[in-house]
N, C-alpha and C. Protein backbone atom coordinates (compact mmCIF):
# COMPACT_ATOMS: atom_id res chain seq x y z
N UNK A 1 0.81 -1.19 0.00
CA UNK A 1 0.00 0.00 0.00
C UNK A 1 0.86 1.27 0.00
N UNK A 2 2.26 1.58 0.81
CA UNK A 2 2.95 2.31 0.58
C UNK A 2 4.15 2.18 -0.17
N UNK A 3 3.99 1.27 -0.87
CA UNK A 3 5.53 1.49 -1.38
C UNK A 3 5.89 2.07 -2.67
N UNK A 4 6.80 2.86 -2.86
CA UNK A 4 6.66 3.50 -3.77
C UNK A 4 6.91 5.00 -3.06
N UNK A 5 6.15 5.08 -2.32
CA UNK A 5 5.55 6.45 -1.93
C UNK A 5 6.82 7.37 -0.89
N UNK A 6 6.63 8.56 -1.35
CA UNK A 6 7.53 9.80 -0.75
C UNK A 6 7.32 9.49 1.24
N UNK A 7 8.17 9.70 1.64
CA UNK A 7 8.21 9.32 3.34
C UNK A 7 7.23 10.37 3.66
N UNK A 8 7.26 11.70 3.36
CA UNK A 8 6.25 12.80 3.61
C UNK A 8 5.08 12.33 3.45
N UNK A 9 4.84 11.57 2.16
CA UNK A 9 3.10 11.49 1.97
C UNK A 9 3.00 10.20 3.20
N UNK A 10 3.56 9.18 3.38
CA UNK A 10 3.21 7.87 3.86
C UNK A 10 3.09 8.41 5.46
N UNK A 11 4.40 9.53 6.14
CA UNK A 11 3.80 9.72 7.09
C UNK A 11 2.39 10.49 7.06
N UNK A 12 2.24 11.54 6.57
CA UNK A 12 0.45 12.28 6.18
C UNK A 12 -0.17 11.30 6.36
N UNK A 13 -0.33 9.94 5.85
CA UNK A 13 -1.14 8.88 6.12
C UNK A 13 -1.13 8.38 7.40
N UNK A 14 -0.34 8.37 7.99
CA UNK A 14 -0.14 7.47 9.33
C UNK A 14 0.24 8.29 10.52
N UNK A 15 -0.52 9.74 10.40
CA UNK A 15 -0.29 10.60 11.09
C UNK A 15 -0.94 9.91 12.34
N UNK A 16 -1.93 9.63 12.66
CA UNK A 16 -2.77 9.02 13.65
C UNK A 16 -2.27 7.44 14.21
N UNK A 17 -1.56 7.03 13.31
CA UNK A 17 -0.87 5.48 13.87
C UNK A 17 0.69 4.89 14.25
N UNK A 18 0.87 4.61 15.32
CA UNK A 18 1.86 3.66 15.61
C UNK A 18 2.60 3.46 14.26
N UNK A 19 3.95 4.37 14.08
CA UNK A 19 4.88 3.56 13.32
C UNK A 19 6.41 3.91 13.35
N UNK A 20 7.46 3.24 12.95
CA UNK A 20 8.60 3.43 12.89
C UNK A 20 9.04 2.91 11.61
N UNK A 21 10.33 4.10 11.74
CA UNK A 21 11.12 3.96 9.83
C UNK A 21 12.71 3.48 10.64
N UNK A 22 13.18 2.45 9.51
CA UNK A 22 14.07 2.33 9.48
C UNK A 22 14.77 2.44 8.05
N UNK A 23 15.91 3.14 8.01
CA UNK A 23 16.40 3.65 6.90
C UNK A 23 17.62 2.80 6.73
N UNK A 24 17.53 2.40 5.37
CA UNK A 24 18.70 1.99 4.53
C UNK A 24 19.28 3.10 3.44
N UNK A 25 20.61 2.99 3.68
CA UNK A 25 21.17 4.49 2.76
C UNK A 25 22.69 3.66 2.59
N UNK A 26 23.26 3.89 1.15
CA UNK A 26 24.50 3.56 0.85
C UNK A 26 25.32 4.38 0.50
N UNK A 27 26.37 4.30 1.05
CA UNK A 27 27.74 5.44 0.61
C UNK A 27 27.75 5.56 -0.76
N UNK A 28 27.58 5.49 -1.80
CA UNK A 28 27.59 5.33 -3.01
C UNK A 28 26.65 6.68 -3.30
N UNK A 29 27.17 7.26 -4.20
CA UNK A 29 26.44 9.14 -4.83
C UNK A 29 25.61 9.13 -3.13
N UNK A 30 25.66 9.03 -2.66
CA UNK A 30 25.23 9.91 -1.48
C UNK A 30 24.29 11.17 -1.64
N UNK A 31 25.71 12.10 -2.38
CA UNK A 31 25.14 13.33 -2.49
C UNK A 31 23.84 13.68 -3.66
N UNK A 32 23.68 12.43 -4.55
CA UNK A 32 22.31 12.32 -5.28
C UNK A 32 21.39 11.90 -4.59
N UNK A 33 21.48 10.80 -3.71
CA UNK A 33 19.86 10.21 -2.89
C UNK A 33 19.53 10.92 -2.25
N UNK A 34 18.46 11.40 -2.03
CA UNK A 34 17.65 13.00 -1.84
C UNK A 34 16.25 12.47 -1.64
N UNK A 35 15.86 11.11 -2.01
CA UNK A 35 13.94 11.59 -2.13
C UNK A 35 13.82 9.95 -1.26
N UNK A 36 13.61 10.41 -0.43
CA UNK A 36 12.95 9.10 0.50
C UNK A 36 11.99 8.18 -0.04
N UNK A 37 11.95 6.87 -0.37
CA UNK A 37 10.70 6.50 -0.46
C UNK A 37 10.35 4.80 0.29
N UNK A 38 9.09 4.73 1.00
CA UNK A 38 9.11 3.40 1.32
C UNK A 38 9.60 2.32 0.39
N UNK A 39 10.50 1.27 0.89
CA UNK A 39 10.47 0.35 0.03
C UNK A 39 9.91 -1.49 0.75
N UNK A 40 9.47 -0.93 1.95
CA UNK A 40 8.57 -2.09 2.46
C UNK A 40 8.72 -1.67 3.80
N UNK A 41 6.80 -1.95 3.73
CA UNK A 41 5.88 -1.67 5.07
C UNK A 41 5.80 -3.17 5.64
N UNK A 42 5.86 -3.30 6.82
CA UNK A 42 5.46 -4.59 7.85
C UNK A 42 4.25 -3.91 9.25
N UNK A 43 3.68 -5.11 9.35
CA UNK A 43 2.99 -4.37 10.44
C UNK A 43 3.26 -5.40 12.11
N UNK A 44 3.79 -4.76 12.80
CA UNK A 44 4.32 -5.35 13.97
C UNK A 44 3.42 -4.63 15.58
N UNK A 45 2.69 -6.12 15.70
CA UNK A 45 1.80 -5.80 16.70
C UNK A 45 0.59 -4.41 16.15
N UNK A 46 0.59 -3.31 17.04
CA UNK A 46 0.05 -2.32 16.73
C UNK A 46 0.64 -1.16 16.44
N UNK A 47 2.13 -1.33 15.73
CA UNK A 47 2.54 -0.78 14.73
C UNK A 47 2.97 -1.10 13.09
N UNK A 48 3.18 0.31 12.81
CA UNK A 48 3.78 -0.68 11.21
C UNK A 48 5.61 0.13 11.09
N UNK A 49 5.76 -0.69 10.65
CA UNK A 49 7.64 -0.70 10.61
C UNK A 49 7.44 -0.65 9.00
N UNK A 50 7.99 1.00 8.48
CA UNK A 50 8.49 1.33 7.21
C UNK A 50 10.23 1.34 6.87
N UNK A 51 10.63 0.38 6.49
CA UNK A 51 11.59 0.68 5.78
C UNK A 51 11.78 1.34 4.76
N UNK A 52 12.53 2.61 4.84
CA UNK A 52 13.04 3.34 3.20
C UNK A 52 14.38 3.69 3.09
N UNK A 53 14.78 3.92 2.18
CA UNK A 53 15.58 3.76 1.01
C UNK A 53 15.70 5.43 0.49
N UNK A 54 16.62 5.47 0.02
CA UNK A 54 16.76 7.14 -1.11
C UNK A 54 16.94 7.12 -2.25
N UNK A 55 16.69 7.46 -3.10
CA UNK A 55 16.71 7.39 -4.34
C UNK A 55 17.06 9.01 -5.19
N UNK A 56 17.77 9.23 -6.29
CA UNK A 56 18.00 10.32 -6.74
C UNK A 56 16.57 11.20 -7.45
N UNK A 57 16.21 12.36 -7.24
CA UNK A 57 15.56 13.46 -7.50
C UNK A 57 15.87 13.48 -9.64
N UNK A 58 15.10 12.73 -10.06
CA UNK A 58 14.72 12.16 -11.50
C UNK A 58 13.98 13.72 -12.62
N UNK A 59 13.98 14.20 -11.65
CA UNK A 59 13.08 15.58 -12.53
C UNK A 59 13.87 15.68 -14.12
């Protein structure tokens, strides 16, 4: 349901619920990965655990 999605919009969604991000980020262009995006939601107990990822700003 979130994946894909900008960390800004997914939190807007889950403003009201139990959740935590854990971030994966690689030394590699660094200075390009810029745009957060989920790359997998779990739901643990009565939270949900977003993992994301960065990805370079494609404009």
């Amino acid at each position: 349901m979130y994946l894909g999605l900008h960390l800004d919009k997914v939190e807007s969604i889950l403003k009201n619920k139990k959740y935590t991000i854990k971030t994966i980020k690689g030394k590699k262009d660094s200075d390009k990965l810029t745009v957060p995006r989920v790359i997998k939601s779990t739901q643990k107990g009565d939270s949900i655990e977003l993992i994301v990822t960065y990805f370079s700003d494609s404009k």
